[in-house]
Protein backbone atom coordinates (compact mmCIF):
# COMPACT_ATOMS: atom_id res chain seq x y z
CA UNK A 1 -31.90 -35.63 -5.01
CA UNK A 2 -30.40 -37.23 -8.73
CA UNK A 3 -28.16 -40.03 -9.25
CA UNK A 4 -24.17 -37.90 -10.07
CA UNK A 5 -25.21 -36.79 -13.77
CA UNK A 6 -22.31 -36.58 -16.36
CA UNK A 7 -22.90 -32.82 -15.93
CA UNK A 8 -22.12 -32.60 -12.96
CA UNK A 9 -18.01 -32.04 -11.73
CA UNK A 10 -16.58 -35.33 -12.59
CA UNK A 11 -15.69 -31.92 -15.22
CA UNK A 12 -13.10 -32.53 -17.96
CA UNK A 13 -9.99 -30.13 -16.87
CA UNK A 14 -10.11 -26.65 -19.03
CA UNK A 15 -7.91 -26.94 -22.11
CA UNK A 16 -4.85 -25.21 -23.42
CA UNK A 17 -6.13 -23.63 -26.48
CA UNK A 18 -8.21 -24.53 -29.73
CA UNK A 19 -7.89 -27.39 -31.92
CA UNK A 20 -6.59 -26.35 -35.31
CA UNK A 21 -8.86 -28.57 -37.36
CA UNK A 22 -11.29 -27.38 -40.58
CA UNK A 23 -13.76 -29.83 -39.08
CA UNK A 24 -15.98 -29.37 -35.74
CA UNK A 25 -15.08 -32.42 -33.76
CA UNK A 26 -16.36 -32.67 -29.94
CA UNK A 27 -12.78 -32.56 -29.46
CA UNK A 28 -12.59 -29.34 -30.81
CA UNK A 29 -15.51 -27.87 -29.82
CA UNK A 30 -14.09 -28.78 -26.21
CA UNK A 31 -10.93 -26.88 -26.52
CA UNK A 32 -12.79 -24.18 -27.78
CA UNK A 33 -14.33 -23.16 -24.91
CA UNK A 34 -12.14 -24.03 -22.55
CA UNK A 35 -9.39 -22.20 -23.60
CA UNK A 36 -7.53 -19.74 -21.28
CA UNK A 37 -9.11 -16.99 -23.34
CA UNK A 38 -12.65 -17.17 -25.63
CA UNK A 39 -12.49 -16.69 -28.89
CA UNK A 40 -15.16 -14.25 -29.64
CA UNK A 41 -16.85 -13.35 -26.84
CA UNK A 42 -15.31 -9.87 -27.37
CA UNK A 43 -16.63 -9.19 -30.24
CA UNK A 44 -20.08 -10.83 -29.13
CA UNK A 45 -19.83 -8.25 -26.33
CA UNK A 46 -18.98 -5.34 -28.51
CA UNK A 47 -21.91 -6.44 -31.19
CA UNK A 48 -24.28 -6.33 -27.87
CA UNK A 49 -23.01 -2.88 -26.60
CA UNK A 50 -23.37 -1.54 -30.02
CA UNK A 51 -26.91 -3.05 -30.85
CA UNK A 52 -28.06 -0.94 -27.52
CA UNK A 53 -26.31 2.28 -28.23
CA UNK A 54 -28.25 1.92 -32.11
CA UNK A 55 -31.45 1.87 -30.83
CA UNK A 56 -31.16 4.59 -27.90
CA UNK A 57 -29.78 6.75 -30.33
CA UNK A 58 -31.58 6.54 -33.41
CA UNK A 59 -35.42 5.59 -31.77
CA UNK A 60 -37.82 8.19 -32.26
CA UNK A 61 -35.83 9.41 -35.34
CA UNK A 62 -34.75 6.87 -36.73
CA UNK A 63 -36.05 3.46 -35.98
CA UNK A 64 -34.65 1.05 -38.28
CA UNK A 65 -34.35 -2.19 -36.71
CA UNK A 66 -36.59 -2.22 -33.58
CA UNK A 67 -36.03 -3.90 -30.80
CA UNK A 68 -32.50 -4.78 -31.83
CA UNK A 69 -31.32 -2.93 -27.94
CA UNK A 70 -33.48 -5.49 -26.41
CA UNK A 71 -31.34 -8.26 -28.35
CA UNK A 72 -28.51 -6.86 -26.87
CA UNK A 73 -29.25 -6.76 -23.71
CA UNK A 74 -30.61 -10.80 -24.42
CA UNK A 75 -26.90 -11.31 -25.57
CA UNK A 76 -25.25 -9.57 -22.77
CA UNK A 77 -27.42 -11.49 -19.81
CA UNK A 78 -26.89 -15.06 -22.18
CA UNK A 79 -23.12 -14.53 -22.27
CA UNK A 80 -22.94 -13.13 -18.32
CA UNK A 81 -24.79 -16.68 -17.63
CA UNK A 82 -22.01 -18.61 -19.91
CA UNK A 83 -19.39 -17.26 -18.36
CA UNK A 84 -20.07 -16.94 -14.49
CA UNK A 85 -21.21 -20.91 -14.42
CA UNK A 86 -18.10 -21.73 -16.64
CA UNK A 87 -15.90 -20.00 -13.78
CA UNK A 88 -17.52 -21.56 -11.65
CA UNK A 89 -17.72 -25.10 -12.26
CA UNK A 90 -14.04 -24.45 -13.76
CA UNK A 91 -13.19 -23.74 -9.91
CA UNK A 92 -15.52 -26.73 -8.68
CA UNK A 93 -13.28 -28.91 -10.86
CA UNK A 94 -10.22 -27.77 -9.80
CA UNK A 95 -10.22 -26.95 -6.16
CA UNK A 96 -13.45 -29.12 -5.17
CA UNK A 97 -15.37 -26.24 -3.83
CA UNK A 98 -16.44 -23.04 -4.53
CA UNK A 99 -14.54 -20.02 -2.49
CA UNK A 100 -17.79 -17.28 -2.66
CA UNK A 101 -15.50 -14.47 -0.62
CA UNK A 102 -13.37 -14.56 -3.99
CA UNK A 103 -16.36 -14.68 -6.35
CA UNK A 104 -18.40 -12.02 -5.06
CA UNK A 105 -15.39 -9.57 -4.57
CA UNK A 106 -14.33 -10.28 -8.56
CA UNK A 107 -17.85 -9.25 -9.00
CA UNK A 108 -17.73 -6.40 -6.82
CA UNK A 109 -13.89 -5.36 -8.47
CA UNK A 110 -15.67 -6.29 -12.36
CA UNK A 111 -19.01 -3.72 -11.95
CA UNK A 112 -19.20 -1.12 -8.99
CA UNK A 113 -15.76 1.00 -10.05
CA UNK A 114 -17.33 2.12 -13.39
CA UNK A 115 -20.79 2.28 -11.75
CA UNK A 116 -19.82 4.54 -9.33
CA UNK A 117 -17.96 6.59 -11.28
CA UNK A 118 -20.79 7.05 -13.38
CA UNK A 119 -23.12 8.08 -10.26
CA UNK A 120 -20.35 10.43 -9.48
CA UNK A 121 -19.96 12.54 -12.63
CA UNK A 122 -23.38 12.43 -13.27
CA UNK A 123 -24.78 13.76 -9.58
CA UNK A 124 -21.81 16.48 -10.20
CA UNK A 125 -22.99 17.46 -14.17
CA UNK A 126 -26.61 17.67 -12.76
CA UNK A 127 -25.42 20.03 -9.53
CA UNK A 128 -23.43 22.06 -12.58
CA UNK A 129 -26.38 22.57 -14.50
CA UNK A 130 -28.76 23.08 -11.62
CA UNK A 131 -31.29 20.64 -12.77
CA UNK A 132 -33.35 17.93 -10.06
CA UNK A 133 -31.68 14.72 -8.66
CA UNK A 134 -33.30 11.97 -9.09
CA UNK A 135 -32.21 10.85 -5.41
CA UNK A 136 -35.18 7.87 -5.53
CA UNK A 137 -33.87 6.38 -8.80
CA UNK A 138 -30.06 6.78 -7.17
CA UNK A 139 -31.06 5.08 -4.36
CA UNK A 140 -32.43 2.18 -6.06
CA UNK A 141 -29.14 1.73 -8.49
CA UNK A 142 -27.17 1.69 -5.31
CA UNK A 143 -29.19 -1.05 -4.03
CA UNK A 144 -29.20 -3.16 -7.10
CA UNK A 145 -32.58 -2.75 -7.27
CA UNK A 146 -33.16 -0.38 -10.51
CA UNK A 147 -35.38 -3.20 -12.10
CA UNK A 148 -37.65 -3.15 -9.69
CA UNK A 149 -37.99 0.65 -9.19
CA UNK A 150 -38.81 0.84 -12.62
CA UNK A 151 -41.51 -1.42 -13.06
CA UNK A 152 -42.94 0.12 -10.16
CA UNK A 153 -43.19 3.83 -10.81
CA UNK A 154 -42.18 3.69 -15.02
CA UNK A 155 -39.24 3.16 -17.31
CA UNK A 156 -38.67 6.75 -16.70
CA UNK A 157 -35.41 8.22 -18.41
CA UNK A 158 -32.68 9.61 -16.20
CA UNK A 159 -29.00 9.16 -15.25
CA UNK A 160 -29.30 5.16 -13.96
CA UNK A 161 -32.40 4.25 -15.81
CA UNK A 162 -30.07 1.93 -18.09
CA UNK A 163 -28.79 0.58 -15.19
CA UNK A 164 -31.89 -2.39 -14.45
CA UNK A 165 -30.20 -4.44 -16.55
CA UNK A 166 -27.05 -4.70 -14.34
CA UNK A 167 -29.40 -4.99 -11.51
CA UNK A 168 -30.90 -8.06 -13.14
CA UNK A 169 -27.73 -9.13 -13.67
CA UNK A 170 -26.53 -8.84 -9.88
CA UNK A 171 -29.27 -10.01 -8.05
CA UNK A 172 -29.01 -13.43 -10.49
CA UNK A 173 -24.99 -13.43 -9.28
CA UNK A 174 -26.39 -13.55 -5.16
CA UNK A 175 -28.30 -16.29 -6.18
CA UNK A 176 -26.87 -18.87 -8.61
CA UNK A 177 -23.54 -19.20 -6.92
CA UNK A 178 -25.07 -20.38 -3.44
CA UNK A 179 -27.64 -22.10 -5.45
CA UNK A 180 -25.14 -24.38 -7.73
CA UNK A 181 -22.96 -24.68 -5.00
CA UNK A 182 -25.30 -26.12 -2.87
CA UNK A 183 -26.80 -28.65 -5.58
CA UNK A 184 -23.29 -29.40 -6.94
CA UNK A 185 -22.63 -30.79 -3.47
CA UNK A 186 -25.79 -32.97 -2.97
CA UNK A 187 -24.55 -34.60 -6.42
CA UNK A 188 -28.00 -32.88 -7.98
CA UNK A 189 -28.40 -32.75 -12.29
CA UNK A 190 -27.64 -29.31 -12.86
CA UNK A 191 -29.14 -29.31 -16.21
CA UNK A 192 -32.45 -30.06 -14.78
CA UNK A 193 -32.55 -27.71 -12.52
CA UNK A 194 -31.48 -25.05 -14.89
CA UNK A 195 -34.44 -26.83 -17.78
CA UNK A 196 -36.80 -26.03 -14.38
CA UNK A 197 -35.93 -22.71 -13.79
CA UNK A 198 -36.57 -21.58 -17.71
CA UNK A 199 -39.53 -23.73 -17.74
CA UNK A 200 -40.93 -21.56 -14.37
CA UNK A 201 -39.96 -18.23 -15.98
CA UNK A 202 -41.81 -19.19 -19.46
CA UNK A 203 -44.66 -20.53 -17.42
CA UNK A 204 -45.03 -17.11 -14.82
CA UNK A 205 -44.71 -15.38 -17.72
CA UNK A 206 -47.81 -16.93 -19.58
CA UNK A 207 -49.58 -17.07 -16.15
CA UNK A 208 -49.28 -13.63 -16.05
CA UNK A 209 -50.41 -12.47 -19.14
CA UNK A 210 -52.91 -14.96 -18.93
CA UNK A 211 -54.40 -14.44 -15.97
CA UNK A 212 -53.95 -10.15 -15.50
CA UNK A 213 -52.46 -7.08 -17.55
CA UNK A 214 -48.95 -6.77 -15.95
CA UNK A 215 -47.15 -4.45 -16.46
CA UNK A 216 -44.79 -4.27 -19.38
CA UNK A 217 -42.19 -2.20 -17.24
CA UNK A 218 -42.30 -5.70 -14.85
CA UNK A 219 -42.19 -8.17 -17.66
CA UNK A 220 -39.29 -6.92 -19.35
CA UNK A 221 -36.94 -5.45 -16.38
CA UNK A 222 -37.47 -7.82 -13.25
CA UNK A 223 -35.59 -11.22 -12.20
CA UNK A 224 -38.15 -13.55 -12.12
CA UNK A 225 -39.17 -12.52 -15.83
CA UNK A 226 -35.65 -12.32 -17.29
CA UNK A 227 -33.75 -15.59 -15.69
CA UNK A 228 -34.32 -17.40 -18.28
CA UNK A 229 -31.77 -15.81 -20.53
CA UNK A 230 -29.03 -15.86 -17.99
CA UNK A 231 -30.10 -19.46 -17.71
CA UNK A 232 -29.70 -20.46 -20.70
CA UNK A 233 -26.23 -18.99 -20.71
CA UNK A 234 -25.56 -21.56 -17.47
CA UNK A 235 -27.09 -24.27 -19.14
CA UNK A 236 -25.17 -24.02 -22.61
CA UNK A 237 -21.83 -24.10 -20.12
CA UNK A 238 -23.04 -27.19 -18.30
CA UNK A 239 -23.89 -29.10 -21.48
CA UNK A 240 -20.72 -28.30 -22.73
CA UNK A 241 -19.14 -30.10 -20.02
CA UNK A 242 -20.35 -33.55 -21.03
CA UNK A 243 -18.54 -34.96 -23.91
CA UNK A 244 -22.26 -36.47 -25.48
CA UNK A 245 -23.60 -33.07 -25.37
CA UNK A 246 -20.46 -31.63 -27.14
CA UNK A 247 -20.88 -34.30 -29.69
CA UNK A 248 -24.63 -33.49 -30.34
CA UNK A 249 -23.66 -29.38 -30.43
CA UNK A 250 -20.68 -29.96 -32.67
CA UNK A 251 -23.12 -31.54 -35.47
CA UNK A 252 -25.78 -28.96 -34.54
CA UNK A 253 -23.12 -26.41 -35.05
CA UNK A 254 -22.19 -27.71 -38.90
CA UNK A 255 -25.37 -27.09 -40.44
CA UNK A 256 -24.68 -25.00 -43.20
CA UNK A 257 -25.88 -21.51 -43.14
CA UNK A 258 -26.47 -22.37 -39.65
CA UNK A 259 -25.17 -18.41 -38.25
CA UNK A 260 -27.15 -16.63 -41.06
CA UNK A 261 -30.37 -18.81 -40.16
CA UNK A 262 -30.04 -17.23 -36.56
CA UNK A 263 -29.16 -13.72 -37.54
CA UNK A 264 -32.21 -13.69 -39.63
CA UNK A 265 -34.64 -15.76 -37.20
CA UNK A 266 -33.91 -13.61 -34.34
CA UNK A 267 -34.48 -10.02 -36.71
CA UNK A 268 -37.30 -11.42 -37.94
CA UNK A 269 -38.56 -12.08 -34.04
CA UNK A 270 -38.22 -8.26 -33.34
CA UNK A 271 -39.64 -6.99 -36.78
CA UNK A 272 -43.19 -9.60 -36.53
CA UNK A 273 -44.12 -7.96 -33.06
CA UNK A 274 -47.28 -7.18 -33.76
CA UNK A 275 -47.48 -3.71 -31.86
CA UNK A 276 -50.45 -2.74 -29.92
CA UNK A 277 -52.87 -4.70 -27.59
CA UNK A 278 -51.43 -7.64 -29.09
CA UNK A 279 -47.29 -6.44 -28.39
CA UNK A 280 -47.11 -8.07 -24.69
CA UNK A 281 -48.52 -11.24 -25.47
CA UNK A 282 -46.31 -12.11 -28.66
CA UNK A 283 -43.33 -10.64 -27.06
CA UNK A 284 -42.91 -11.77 -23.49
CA UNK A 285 -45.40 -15.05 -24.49
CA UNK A 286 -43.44 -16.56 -27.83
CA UNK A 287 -40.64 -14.01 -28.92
CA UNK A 288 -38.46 -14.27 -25.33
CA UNK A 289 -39.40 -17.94 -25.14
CA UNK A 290 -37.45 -18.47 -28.76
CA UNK A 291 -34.82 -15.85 -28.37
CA UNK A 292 -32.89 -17.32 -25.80
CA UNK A 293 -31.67 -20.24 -27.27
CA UNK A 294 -31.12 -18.84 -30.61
CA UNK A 295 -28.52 -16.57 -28.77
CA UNK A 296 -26.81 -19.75 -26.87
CA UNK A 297 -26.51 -21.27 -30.21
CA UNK A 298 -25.06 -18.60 -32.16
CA UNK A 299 -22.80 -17.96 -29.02
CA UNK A 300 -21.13 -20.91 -29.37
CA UNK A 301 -21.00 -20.86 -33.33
CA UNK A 302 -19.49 -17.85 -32.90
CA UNK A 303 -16.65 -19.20 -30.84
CA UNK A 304 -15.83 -22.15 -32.72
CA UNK A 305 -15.22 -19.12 -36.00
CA UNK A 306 -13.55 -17.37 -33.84
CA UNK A 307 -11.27 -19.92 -32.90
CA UNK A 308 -10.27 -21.31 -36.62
CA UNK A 309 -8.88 -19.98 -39.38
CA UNK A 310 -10.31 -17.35 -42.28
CA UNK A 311 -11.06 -13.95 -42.60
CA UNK A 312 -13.97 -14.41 -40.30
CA UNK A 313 -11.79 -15.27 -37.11
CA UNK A 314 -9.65 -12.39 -38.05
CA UNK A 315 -12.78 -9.97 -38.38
CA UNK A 316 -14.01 -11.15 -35.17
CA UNK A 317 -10.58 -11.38 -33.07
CA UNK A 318 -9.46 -8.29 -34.79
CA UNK A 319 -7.64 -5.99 -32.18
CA UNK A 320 -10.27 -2.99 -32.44
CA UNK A 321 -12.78 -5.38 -32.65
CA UNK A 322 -11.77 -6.61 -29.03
CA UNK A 323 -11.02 -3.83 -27.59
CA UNK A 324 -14.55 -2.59 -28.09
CA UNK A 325 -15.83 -5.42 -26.48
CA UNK A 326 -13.24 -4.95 -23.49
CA UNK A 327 -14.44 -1.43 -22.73
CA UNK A 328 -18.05 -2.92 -23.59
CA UNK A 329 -19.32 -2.63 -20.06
CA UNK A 330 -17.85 1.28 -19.73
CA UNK A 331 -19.58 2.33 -23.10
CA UNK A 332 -22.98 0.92 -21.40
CA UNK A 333 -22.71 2.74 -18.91
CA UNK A 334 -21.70 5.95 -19.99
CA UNK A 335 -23.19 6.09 -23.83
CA UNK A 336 -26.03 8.40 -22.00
CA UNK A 337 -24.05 10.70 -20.45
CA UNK A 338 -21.03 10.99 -22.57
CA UNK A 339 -22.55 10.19 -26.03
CA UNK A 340 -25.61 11.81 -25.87
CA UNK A 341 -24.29 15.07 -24.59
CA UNK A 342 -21.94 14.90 -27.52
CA UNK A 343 -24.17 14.42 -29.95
CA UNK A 344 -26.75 17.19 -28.60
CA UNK A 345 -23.51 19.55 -29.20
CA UNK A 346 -22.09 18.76 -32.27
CA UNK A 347 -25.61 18.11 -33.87
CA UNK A 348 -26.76 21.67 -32.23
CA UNK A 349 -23.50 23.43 -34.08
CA UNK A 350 -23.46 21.30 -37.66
CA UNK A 351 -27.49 20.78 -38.20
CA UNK A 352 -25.89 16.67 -39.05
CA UNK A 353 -27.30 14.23 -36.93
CA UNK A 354 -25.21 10.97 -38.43
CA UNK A 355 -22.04 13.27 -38.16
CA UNK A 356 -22.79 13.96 -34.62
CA UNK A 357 -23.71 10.51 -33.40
CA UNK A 358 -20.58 9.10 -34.73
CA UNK A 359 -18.49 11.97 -32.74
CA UNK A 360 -20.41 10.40 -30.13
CA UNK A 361 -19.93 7.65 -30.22
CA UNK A 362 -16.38 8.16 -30.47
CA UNK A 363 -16.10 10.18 -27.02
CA UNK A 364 -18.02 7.40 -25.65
CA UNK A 365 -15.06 5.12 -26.84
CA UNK A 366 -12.49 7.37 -25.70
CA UNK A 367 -13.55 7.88 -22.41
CA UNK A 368 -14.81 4.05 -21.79
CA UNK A 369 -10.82 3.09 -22.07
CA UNK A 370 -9.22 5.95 -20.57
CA UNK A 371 -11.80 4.30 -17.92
CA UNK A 372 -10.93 1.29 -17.79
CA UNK A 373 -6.97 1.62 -18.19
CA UNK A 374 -6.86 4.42 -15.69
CA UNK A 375 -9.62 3.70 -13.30
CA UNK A 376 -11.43 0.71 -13.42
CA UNK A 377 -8.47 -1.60 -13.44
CA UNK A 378 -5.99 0.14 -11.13
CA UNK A 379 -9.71 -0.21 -8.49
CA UNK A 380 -10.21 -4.06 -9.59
CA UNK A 381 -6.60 -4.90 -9.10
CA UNK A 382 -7.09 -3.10 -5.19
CA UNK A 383 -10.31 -4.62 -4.23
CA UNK A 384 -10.39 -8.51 -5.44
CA UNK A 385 -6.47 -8.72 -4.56
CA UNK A 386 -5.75 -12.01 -5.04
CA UNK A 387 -8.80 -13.44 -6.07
CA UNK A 388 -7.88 -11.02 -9.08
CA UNK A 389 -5.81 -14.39 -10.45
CA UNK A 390 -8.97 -16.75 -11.44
């Protein structure tokens, strides 16, 4: 047990809105991310959904700019970290406890709707076309355990082989709640912990590539070997909460050319993997190790554009632009089984493979909001009731 750390909930109260200032003061920075709604993090989300439906798409045909899905998927688990630890040390701050039963049924309302609608259509189009069910892999996704199925038996394609990333994803939300819950209370430095934790993934990651040839299915797709980007989404919300750390980001954050620097390191990550023997140990040994925090960082520059003034925080708050990113966790899950069917039919009848990816696309987009306006929502609203509100 710590001495109380300033990062811990004697927390500043969440703010109204952003500062309308041309400079980045702590101040600002501050209401930035603490206001009622994000600034950006839509179109972070729809940037991320869009980087992964790229790749699948155009790999094996196509591959310009590989590995940009696994940067997606960095951005998604580095934002889901952000924002689950800001909720929750938003509700630590203002109730002085953490109510779990209303947490884990917002989680529950927020993923399984769309996720079993997806199970459902897609057991039905397979029954249609009289082609095997992959009852193992469905079992697994039901469990929350598609991560670990996979890097078991193979990153085999099928109907919920995307899905190990939302199984990462919910076996980190059982733990981190009761885990910062249970610190928060013992007065314990959160930041610490959270340095620990990324330090232990980095360090069973080098063990194991050190020490063994793991498998590449395991190193990419299970917990233990993927916390530490959802950490580092935690850990950029706890810093944020102490007005020295604001003051330290908000000069980091000024550096000029500071969000093309990170665009470019982290392409430049993906295109230097070596390929070959050499592939595992640059990638999960040095290339995940640096990712990470590049993402927190341009997170958080992208919020503070977001939030000002310019034609950049109208590109990125623009109304399409949002939307995209609010229907960003249907098109995930359905860009297999609505876009690529698409595709496979309009490409089969026109011979034009851009032509048919971007009808596609488009039917993955149409049917991700009819989704979430007709389905998803009306379900959320019904199961998290009134823990709906926070």
């Amino acid at each position: 047990m710590s001495r109380p750390s300033s990062l811990n909930p004697t927390l500043p109260r969440p703010g109204q809105g952003p500062v309308s200032t041309s400079r980045l003061t702590a101040a600002a920075l501050h209401a930035a991310v603490t206001a009622p709604r994000i600034a950006g993090l839509d179109a972070l989300r729809a940037l991320a959904v869009l980087m992964v439906m790229w790749e699948h798409a155009t790999e094996g045909r196509y591959p310009v700019l590989p590995g940009i899905s696994s940067l997606g998927v960095k951005l998604f688990f580095v934002l889901s970290g952000f924002l689950i630890t800001r909720l929750l040390l938003d509700e630590q701050a203002r109730d002085g406890r953490i109510d779990f039963l209303a947490f884990y049924r917002r989680r529950v309302a927020r993923l399984l709707p769309a996720f079993y609608l997806l199970l459902a259509l897609g057991l039905a189009v397979l029954a249609v076309k009289g082609k095997d069910i992959p009852w193992p892999a469905i079992v697994a996704s039901m469990l929350h355990a598609t991560n670990y199925y996979q890097a078991a038996t193979g990153a085999h394609a099928n109907l919920v082989s995307h899905c190990w990333s939302l199984a990462v994803e919910e076996q980190f939300y059982l733990v981190w709640p009761l885990l910062a819950a249970a610190l928060l209370r013992r007065q314990v430095d959160l930041a610490r912990v959270l340095v620990g934790l990324i330090l232990a993934v980095w360090l069973w990651r080098w063990f194991l590539l050190a020490t063994s040839d793991p498998s590449v299915d395991y190193l990419y797709r299970a917990l233990e070997t993927r916390a530490d980007d959802l950490c580092a989404g935690c850990l950029l919300a706890l810093l944020l909460r102490s007005a020295a750390w604001r003051a330290r980001l908000a000069r980091l954050l000024e550096l000029p050319w500071l969000a093309p620097l990170l665009i470019a390191a982290l392409l430049a990550l993906s295109a230097l993997d070596p390929g070959g023997a050499d592939s595992a140990v640059y990638r999960y040994g040095f290339e995940f190790v640096v990712e990470a925090p590049l993402i927190a960082l341009l997170v958080l520059r992208t919020v503070w554009v977001a939030s000002g003034q310019g034609w950049r925080a109208r590109l990125l708050e623009n109304r399409h632009v949002v939307h995209i990113g609010r229907i960003s966790y249907g098109m995930y899950l359905f860009h297999g089984l609505i876009g690529y069917t698409v595709t496979r039919l309009v490409e089969d009848h026109t011979g034009v493979f851009w032509f048919a990816l971007g009808c596609g696309w488009l039917a993955v987009i149409a049917f991700a909001s009819a989704s979430l306006r007709w389905f998803e929502t009306p379900m959320r609203r019904w199961i998290a009731g009134a823990a709906a509100r926070h």
